[in-house]
N, C-alpha and C. Protein backbone atom coordinates (compact mmCIF):
# COMPACT_ATOMS: atom_id res chain seq x y z
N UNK A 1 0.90 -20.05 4.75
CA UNK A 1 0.33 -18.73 4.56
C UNK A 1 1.45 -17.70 4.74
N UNK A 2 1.38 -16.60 4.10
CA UNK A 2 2.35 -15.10 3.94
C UNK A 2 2.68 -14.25 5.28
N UNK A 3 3.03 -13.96 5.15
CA UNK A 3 2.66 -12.92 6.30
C UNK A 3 3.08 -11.81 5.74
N UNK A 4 1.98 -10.62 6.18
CA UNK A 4 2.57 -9.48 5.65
C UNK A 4 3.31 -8.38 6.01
N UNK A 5 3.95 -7.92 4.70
CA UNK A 5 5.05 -6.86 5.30
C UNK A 5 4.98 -5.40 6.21
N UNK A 6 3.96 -4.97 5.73
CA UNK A 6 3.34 -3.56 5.63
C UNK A 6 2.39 -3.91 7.16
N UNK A 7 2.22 -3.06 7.64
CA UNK A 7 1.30 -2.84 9.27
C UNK A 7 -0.04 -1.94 8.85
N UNK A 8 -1.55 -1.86 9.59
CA UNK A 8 -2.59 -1.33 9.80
C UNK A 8 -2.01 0.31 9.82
N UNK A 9 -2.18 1.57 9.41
CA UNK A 9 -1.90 2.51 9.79
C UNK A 9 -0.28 2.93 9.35
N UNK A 10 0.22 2.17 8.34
CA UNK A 10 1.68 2.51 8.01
C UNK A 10 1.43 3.23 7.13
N UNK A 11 2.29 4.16 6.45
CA UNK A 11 2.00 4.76 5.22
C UNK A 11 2.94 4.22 3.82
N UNK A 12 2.54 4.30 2.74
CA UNK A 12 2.97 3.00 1.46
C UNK A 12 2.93 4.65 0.50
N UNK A 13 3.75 4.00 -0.36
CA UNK A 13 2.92 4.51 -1.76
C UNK A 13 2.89 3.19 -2.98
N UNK A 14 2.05 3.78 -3.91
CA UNK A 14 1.67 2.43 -4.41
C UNK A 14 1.93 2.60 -6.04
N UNK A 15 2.30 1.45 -6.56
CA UNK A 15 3.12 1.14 -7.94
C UNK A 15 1.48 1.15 -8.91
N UNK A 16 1.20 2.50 -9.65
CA UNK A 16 -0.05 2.27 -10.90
C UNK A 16 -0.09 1.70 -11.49
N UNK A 17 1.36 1.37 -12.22
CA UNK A 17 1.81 0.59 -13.52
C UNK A 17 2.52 -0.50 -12.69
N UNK A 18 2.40 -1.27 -13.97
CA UNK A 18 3.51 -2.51 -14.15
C UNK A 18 4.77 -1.96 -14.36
N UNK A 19 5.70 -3.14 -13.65
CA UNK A 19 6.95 -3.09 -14.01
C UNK A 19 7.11 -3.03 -15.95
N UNK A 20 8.45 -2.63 -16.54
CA UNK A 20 9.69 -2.20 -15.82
C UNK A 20 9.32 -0.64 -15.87
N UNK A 21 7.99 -0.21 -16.12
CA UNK A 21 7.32 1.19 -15.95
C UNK A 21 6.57 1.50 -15.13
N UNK A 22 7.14 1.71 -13.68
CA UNK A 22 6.31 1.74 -12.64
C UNK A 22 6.32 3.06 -12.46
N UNK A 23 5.02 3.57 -12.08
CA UNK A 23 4.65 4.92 -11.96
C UNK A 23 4.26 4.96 -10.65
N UNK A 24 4.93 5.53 -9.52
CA UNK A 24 4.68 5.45 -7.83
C UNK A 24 3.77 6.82 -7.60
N UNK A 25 3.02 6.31 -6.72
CA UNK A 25 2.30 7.28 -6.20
C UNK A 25 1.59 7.35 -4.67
N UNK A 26 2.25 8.22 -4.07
CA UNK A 26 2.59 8.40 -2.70
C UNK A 26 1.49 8.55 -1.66
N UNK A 27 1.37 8.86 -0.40
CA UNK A 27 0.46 9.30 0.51
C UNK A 27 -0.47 8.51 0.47
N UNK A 28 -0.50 7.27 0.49
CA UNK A 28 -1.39 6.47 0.85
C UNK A 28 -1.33 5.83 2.28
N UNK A 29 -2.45 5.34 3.07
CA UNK A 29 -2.27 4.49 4.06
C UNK A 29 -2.67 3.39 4.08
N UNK A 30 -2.15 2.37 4.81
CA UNK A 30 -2.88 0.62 5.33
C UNK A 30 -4.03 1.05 5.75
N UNK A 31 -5.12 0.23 5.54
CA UNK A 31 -6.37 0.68 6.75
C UNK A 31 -6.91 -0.93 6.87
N UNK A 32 -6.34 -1.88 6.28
CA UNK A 32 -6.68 -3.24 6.40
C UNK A 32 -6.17 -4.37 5.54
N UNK A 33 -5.67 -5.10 6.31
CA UNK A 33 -4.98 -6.48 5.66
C UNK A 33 -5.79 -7.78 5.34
N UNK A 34 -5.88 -7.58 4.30
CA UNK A 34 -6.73 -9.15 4.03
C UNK A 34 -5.80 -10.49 3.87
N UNK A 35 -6.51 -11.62 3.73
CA UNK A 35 -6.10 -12.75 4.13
C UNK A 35 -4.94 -13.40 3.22
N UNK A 36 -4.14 -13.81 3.02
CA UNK A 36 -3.37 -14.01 1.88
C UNK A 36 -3.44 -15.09 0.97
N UNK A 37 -3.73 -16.29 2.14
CA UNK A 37 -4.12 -17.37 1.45
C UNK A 37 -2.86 -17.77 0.85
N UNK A 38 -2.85 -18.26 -0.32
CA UNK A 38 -1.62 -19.09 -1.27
C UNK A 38 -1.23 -18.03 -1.75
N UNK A 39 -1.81 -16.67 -1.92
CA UNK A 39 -1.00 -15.65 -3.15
C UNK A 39 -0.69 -14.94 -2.00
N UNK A 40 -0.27 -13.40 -2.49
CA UNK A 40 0.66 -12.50 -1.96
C UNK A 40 -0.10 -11.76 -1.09
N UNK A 41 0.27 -11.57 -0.13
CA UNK A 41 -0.56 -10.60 1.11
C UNK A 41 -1.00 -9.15 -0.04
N UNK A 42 -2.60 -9.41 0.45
CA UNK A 42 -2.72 -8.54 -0.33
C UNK A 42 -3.57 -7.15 1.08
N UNK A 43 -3.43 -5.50 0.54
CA UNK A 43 -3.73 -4.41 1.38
C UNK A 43 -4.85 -3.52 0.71
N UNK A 44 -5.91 -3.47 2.19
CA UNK A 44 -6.98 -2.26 1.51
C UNK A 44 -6.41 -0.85 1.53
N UNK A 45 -5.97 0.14 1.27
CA UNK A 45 -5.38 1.37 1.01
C UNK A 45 -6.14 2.73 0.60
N UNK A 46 -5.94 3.64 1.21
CA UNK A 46 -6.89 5.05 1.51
C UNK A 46 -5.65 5.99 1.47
N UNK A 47 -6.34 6.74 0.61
CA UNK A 47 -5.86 8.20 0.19
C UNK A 47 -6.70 9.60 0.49
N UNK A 48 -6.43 10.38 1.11
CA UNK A 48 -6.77 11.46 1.75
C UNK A 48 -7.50 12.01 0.71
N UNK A 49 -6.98 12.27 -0.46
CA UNK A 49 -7.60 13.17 -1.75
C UNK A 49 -8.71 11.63 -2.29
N UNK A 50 -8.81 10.88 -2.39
CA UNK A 50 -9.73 9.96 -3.08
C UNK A 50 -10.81 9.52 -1.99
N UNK A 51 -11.93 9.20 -2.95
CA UNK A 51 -13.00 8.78 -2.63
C UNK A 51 -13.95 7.32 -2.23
N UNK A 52 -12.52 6.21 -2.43
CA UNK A 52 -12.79 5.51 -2.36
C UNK A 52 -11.77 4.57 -1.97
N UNK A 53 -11.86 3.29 -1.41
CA UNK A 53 -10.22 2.65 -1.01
C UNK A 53 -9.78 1.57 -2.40
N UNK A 54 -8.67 1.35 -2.55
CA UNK A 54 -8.22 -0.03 -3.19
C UNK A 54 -7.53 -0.73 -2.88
N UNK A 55 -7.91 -2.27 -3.44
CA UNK A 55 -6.81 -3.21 -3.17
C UNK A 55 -5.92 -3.88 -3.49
N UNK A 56 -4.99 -4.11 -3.18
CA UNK A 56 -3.73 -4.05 -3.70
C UNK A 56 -2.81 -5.05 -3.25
N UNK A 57 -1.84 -5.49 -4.31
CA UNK A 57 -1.39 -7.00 -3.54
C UNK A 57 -0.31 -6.56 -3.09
N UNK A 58 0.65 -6.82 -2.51
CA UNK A 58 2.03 -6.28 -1.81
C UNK A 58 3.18 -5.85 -2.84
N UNK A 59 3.24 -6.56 -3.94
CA UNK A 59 3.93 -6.22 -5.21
C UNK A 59 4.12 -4.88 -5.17
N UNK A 60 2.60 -4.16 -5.16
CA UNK A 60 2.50 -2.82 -5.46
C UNK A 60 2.79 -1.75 -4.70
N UNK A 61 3.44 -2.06 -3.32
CA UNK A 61 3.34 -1.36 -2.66
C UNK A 61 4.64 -0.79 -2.03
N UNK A 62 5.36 0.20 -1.97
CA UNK A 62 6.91 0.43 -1.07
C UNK A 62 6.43 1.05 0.18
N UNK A 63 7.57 1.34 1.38
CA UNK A 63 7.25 2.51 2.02
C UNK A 63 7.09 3.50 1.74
N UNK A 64 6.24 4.62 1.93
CA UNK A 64 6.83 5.76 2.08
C UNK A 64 7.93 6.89 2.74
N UNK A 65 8.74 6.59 2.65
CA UNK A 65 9.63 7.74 3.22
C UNK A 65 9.11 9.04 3.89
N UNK A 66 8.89 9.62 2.45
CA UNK A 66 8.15 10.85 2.94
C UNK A 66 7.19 11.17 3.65
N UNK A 67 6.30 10.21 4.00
CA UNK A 67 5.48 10.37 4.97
C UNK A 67 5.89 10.73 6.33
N UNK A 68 7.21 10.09 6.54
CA UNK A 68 8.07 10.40 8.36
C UNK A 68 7.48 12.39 8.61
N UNK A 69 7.55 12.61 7.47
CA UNK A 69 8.19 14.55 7.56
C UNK A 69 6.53 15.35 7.72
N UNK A 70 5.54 14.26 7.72
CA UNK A 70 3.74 14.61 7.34
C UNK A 70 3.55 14.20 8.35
N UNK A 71 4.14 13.29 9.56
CA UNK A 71 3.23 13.05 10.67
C UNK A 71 3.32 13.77 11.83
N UNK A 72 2.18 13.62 12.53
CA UNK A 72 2.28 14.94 13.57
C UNK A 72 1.79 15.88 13.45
């Protein structure tokens, strides 16, 4: 089994598109790690402006940087 990269409460932004046209989009948070099983740790993810969470396999996901300068 995987283990995953990303922590409960980290902040990500997350890849819309497929490679080699990835379109990033920022300010998202972890709010839950599901199980990985044989494939790729995959993350439930919440956005302040949206209404709903998604999930997402680790592929899709970087740090955010910019988030360091939003907390607090």
């Amino acid at each position: 089994m995987r283990t995953h990269r990303y922590a409960v409460g980290q902040h990500v932004s997350y890849a819309e598109a497929s490679p080699p046209h990835d379109v990033w989009s920022g300010h998202y948070e972890i709010v839950f790690l599901l199980p990985a099983g044989d494939r790729e740790p995959q993350y439930q993810i919440r956005s302040d402006d949206q209404t709903y969470d998604r999930v997402v396999g680790e592929s899709q996901l970087q740090e955010d940087l910019g988030a360091r300068g939003r907390c607090g």
